[in-house]
Protein backbone atom coordinates (compact mmCIF):
# COMPACT_ATOMS: atom_id res chain seq x y z
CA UNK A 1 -120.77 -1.20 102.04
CA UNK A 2 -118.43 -3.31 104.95
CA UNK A 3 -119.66 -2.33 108.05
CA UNK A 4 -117.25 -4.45 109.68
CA UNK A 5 -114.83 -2.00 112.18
CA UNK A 6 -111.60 -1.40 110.96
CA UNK A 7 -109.08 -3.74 112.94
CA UNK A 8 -106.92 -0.80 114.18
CA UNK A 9 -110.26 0.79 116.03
CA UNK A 10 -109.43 1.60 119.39
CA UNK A 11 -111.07 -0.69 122.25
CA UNK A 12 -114.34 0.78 123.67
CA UNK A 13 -114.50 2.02 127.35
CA UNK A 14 -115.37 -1.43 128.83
CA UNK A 15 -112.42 -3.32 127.50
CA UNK A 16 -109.76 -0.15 128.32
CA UNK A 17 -111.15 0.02 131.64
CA UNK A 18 -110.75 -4.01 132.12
CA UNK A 19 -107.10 -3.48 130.72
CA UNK A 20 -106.23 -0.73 133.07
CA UNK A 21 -107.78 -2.34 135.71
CA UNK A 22 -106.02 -5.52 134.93
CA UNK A 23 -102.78 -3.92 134.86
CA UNK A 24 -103.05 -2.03 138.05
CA UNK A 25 -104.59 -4.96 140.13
CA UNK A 26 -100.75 -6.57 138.86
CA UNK A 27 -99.25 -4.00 139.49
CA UNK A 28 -100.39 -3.70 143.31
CA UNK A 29 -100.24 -7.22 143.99
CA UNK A 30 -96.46 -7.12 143.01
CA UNK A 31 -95.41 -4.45 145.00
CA UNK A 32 -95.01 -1.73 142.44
CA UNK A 33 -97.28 0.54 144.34
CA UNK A 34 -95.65 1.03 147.87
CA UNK A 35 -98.39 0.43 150.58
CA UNK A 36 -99.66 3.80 151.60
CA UNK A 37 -98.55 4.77 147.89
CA UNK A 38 -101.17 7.45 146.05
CA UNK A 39 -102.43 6.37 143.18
CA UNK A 40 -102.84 9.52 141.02
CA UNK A 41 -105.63 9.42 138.21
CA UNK A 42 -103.94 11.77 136.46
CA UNK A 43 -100.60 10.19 136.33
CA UNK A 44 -102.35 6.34 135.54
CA UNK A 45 -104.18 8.03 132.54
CA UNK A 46 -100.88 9.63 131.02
CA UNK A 47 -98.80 6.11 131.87
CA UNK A 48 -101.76 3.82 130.37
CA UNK A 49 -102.87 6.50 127.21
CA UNK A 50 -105.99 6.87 128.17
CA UNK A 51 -109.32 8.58 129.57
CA UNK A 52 -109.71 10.39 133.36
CA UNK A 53 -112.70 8.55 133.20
CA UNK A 54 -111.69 5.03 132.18
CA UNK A 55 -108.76 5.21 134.97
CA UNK A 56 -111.42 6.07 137.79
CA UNK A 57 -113.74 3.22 136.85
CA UNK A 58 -110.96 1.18 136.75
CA UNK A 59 -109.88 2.07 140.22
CA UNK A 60 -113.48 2.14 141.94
CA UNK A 61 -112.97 -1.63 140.63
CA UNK A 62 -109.80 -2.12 142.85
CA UNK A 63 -111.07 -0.05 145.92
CA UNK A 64 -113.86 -2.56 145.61
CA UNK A 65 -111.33 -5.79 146.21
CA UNK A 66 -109.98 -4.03 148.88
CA UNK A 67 -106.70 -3.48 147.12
CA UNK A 68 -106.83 0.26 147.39
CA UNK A 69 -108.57 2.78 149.62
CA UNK A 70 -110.79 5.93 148.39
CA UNK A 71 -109.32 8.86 150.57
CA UNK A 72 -111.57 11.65 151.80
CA UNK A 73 -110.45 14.31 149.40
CA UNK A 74 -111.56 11.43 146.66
CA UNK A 75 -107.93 10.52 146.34
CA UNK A 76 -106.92 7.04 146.05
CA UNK A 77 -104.03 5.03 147.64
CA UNK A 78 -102.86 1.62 148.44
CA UNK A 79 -103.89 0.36 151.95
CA UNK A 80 -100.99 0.71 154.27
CA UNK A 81 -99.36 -2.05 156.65
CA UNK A 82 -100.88 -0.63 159.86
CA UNK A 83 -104.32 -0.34 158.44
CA UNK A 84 -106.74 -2.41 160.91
CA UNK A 85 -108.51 -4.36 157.85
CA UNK A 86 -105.89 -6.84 157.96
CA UNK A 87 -105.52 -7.36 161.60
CA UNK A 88 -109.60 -7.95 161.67
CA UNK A 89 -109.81 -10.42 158.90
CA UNK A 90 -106.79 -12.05 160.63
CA UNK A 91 -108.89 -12.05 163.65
CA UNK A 92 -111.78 -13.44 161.38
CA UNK A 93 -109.63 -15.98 159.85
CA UNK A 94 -108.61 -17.34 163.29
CA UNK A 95 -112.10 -17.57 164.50
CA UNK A 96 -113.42 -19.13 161.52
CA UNK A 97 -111.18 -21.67 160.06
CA UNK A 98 -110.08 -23.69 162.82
CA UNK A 99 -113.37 -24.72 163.54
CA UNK A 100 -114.38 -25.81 160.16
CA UNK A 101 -110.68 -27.57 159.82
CA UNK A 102 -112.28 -29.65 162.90
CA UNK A 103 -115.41 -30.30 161.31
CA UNK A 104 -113.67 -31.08 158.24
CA UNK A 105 -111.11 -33.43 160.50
CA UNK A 106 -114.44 -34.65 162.14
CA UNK A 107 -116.36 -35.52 158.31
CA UNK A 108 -113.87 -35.63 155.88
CA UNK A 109 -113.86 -39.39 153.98
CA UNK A 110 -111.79 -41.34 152.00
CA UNK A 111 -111.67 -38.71 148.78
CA UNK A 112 -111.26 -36.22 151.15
CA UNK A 113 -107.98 -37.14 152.24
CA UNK A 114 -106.37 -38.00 148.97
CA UNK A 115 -107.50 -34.69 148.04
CA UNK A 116 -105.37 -33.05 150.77
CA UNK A 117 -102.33 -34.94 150.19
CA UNK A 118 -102.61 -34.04 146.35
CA UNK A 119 -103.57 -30.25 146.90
CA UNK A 120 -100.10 -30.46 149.35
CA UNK A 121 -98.01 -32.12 146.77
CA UNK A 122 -98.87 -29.38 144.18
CA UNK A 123 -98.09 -26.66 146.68
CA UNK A 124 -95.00 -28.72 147.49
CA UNK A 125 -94.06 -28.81 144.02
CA UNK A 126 -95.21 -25.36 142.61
CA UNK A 127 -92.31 -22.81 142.80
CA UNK A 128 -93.02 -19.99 145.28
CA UNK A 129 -90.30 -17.38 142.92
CA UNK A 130 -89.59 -16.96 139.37
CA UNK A 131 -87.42 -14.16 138.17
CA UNK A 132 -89.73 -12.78 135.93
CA UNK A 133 -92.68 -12.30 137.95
CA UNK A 134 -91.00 -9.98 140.40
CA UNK A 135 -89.75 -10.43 144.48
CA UNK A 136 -93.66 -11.52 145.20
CA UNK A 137 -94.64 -15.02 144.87
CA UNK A 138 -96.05 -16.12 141.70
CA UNK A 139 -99.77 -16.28 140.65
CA UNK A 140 -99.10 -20.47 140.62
CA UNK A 141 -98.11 -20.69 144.08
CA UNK A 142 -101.02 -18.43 145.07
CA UNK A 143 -103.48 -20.62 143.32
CA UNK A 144 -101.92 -23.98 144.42
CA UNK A 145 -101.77 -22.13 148.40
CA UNK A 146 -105.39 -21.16 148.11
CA UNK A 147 -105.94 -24.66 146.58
CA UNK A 148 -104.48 -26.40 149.81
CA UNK A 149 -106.05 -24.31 152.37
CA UNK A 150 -109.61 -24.82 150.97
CA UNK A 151 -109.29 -28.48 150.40
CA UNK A 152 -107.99 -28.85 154.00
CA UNK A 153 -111.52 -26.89 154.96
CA UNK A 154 -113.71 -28.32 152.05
CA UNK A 155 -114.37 -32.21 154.36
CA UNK A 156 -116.64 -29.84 156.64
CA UNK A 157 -119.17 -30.29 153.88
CA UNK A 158 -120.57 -26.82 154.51
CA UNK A 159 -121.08 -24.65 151.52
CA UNK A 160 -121.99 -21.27 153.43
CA UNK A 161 -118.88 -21.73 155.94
CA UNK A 162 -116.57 -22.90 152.57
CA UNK A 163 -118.02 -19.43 150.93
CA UNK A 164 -117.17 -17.53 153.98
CA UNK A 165 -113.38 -18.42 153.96
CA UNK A 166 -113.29 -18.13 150.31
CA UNK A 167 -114.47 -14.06 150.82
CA UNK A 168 -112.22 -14.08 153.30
CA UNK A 169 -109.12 -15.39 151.75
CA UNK A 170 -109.85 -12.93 148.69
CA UNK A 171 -109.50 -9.82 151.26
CA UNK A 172 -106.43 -11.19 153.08
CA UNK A 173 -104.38 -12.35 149.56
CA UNK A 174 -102.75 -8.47 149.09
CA UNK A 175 -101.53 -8.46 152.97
CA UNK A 176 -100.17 -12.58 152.20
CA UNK A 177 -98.25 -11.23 149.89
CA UNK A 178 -96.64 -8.48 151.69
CA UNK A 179 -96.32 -10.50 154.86
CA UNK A 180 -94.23 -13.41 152.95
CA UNK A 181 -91.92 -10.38 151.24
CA UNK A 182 -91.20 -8.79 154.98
CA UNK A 183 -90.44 -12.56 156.15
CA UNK A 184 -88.48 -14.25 153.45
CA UNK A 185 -87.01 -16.52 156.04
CA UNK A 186 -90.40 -18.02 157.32
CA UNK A 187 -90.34 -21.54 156.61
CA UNK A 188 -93.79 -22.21 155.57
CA UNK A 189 -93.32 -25.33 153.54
CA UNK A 190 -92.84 -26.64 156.86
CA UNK A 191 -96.12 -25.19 158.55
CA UNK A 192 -97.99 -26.38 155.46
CA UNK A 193 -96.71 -30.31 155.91
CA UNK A 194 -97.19 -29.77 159.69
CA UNK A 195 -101.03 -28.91 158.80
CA UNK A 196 -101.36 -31.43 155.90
CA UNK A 197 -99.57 -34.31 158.70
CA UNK A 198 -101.93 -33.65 161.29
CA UNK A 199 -105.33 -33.42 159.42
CA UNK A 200 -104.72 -36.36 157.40
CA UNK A 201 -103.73 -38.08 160.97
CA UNK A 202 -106.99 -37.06 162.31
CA UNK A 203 -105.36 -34.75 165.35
CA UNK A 204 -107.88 -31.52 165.04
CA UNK A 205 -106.15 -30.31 168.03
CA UNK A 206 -102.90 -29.87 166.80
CA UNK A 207 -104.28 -28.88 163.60
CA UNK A 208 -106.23 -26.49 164.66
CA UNK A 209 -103.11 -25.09 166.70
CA UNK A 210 -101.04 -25.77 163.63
CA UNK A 211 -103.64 -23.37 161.70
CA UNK A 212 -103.79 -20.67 164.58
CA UNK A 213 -100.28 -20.14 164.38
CA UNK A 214 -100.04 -20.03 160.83
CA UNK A 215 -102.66 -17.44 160.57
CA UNK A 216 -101.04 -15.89 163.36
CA UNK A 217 -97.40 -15.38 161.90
CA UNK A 218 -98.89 -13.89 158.13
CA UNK A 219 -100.71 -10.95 160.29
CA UNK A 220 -97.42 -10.05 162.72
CA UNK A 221 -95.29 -9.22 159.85
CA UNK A 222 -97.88 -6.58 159.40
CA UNK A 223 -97.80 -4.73 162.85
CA UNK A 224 -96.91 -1.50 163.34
CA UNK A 225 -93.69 -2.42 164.97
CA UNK A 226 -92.52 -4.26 161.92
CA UNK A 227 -93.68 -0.96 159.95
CA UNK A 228 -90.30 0.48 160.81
CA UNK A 229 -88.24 -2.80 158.54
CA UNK A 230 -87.28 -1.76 155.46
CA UNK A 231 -89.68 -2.79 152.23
């Protein structure tokens, strides 16, 4: 007798719960969910066709990333725009990576620098909006920004510092993206070749100022006083 399962056999738990969780990790990170939005169990389970059960592990997955918050009442939402996480790992990120951008300044070689001005051209040449992945920027772009900003760091040579601004940039990548769709007329291709032109000329001051400010801008757009712009 075949014991083979029938093709048509639904998916066990595991893979559902990596589907929904897929799908609402997407979802959140282009701006279908509102910050401060609930996300109801209930109403995930009927819109995805399936289990209480698979929709809450799926979810305890995304509180986990820091992409949604567990409310007291054992509720879940999206975090909202005044919530102090992003304000701290700004804080974080401006105590952090300016320093290692000097060490890397201070270390980097040869390879290093050609694998700035590569990581930059990619950025440069990676489109930051396509139609058909919504008003956020697109998954490229994100990879090729994330790409630039750790080669920039990665001359420092120092794997628990590099592993520190890689946690780091995970928690801060939901709040990049709402910060560049509240300030669509930031021009950051030109803070990006500012930072690429003065590590590759070996100025960690202005770099490091350069960086600062960068950091600085992404968290503003996220203040309560901007909380009253439209979405």
């Amino acid at each position: 007798m075949n014991q083979t399962a029938h093709p048509s056999a639904p998916p066990g738990k595991q893979m559902l719960s990596e589907q929904v969780y897929a799908h609402l990790r997407e979802a959140i990170m282009r701006g279908e969910h509102r910050p401060g939005a609930p996300l109801k169990p209930q109403d995930l389970a009927k819109e995805q066709g399936v289990s209480l059960a698979v929709v809450r592990e799926a979810l305890v997955r995304v509180v986990g990333e820091g992409l949604a918050d567990r409310l007291p009442n054992r509720g879940f939402a999206v975090p909202s725009f005044s919530d102090r996480r992003w304000q701290e790992i700004a804080e974080a990120r401006r105590t952090v990576e300016p320093v290692v951008l000097r060490m890397s300044i201070e270390r980097g070689d040869l390879d290093w620098e050609a694998r700035v001005r590569a990581a930059h051209h990619r950025l440069v040449r990676t489109p930051a909006y396509v139609p058909q992945e919504g008003e956020y920027y697109t998954d490229a772009w994100a990879e090729a920004h994330r790409a630039f900003h750790r080669t920039l760091l990665e001359g420092c040579g120092n794997h628990p510092l590099l592993e520190t601004f890689d946690r780091l940039w995970t928690a801060s990548e939901l709040a990049r993206r709402w910060s560049a769709h509240r300030t669509p007329g930031r021009d950051g291709v030109e803070e990006h070749r500012r930072l690429e032109e003065a590590a590759l000329a070996r100025d960690a001051d202005t770099a490091a100022a350069v960086l600062v400010q960068h950091l600085t801008l992404t968290a503003a757009a996220l203040t309560d006083a901007s909380e009253q712009a439209g979405w």
